[in-house]
C-alpha atoms as a PDB file:
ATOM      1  CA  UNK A   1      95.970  92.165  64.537  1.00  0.00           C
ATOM      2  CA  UNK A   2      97.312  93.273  67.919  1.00  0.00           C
ATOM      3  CA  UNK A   3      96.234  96.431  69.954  1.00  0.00           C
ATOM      4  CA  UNK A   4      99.054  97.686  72.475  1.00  0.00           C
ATOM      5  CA  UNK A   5      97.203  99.982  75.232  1.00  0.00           C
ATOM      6  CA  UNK A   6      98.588 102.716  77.035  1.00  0.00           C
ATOM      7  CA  UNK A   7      99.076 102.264  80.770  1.00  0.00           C
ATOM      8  CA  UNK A   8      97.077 105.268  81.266  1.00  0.00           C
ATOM      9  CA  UNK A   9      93.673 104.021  80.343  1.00  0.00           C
ATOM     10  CA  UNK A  10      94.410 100.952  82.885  1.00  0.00           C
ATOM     11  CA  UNK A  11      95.341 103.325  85.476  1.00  0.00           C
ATOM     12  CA  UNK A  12      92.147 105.455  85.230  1.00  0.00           C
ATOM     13  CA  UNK A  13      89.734 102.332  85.354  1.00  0.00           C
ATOM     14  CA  UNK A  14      91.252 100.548  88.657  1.00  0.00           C
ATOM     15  CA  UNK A  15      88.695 100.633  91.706  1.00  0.00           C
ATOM     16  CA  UNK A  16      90.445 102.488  94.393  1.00  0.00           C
ATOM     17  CA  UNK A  17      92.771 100.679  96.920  1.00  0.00           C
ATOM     18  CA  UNK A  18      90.573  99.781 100.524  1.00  0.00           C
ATOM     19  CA  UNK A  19      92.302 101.348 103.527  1.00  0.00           C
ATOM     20  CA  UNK A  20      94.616  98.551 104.924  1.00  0.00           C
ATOM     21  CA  UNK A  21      94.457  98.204 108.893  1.00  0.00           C
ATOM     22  CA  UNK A  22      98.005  97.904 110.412  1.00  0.00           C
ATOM     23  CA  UNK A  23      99.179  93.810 111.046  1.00  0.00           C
ATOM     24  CA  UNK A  24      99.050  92.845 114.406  1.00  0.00           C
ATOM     25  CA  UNK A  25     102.461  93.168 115.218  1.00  0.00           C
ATOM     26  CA  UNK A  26     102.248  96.338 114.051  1.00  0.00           C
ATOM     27  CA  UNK A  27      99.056  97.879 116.332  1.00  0.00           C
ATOM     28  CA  UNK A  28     101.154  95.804 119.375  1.00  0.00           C
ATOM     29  CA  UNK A  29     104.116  97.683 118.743  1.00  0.00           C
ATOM     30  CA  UNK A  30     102.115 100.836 118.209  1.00  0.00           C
ATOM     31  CA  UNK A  31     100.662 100.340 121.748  1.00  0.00           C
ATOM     32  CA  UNK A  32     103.410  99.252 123.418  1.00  0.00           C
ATOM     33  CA  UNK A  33     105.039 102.843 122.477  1.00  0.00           C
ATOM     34  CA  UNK A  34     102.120 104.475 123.173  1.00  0.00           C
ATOM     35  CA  UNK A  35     102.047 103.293 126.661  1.00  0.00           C
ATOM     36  CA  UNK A  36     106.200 103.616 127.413  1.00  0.00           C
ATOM     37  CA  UNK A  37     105.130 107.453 126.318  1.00  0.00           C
ATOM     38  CA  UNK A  38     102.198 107.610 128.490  1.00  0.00           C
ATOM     39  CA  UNK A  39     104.460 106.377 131.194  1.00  0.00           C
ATOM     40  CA  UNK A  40     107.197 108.649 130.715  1.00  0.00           C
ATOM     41  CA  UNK A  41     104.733 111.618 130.931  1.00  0.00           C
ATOM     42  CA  UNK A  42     103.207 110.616 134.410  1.00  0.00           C
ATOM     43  CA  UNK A  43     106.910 109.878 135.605  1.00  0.00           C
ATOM     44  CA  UNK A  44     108.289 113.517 134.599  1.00  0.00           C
ATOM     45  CA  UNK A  45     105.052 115.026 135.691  1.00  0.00           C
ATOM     46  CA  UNK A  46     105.573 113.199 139.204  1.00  0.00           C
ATOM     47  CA  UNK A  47     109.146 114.069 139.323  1.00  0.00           C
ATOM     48  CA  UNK A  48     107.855 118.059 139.164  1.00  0.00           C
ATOM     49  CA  UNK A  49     105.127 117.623 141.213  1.00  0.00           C
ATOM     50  CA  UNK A  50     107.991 116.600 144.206  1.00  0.00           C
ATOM     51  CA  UNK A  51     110.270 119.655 143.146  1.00  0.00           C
ATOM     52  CA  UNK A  52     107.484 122.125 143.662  1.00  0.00           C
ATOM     53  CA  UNK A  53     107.580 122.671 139.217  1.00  0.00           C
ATOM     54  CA  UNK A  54     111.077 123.977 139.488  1.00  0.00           C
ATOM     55  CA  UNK A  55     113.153 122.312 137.207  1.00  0.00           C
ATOM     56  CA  UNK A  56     117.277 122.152 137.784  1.00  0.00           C
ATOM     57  CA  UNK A  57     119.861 121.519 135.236  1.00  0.00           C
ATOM     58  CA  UNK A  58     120.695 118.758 138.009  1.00  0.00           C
ATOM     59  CA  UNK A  59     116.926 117.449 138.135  1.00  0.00           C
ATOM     60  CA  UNK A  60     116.587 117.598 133.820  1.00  0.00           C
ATOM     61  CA  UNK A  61     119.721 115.770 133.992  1.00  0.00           C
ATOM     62  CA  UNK A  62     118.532 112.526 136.494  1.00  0.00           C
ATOM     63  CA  UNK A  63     114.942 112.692 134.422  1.00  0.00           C
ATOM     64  CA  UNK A  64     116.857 112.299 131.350  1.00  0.00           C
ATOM     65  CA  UNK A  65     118.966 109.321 132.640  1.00  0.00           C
ATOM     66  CA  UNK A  66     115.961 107.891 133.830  1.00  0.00           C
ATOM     67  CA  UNK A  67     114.519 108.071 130.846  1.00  0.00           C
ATOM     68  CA  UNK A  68     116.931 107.070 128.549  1.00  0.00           C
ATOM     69  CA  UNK A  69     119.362 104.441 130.847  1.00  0.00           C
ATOM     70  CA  UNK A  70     116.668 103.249 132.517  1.00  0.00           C
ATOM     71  CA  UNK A  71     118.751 104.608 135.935  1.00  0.00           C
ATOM     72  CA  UNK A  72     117.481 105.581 139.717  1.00  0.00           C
ATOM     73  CA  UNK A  73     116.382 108.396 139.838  1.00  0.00           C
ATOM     74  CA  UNK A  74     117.158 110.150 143.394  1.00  0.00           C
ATOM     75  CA  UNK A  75     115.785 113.841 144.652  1.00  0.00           C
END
């Protein structure tokens, strides 16, 4: 004779899953991002320290091309 279980009973006697650390490529690509943000905080934090912490539609507008385009960015 056969015995058909329900999934439920499995379900409650698995061990927990371990916590999984990220791949590699993943933790590079998590640190490369972290550092382009890093950057791009010291650049627009730079970029107000020259303007005196007045910012300009004109000045938002270079830090954003900057930013984005990669572009010069000229006071």
């Amino acid at each position: 004779m056969s015995v058909l279980a329900h999934a439920s009973t499995f379900i409650e006697r698995r061990a927990p899953r371990a916590e999984r650390q990220p791949g590699l490529l993943r933790r590079l690509f998590a640190s490369f991002m972290e550092s382009r943000h890093r950057r791009a905080e010291q650049e627009i934090a730079m970029r107000l320290g020259l303007t005196g912490g007045h910012i300009t539609d004109e000045i938002e507008r270079r830090m954003s091309e900057r930013l984005t385009r990669g572009g010069g960015f000229r006071l």
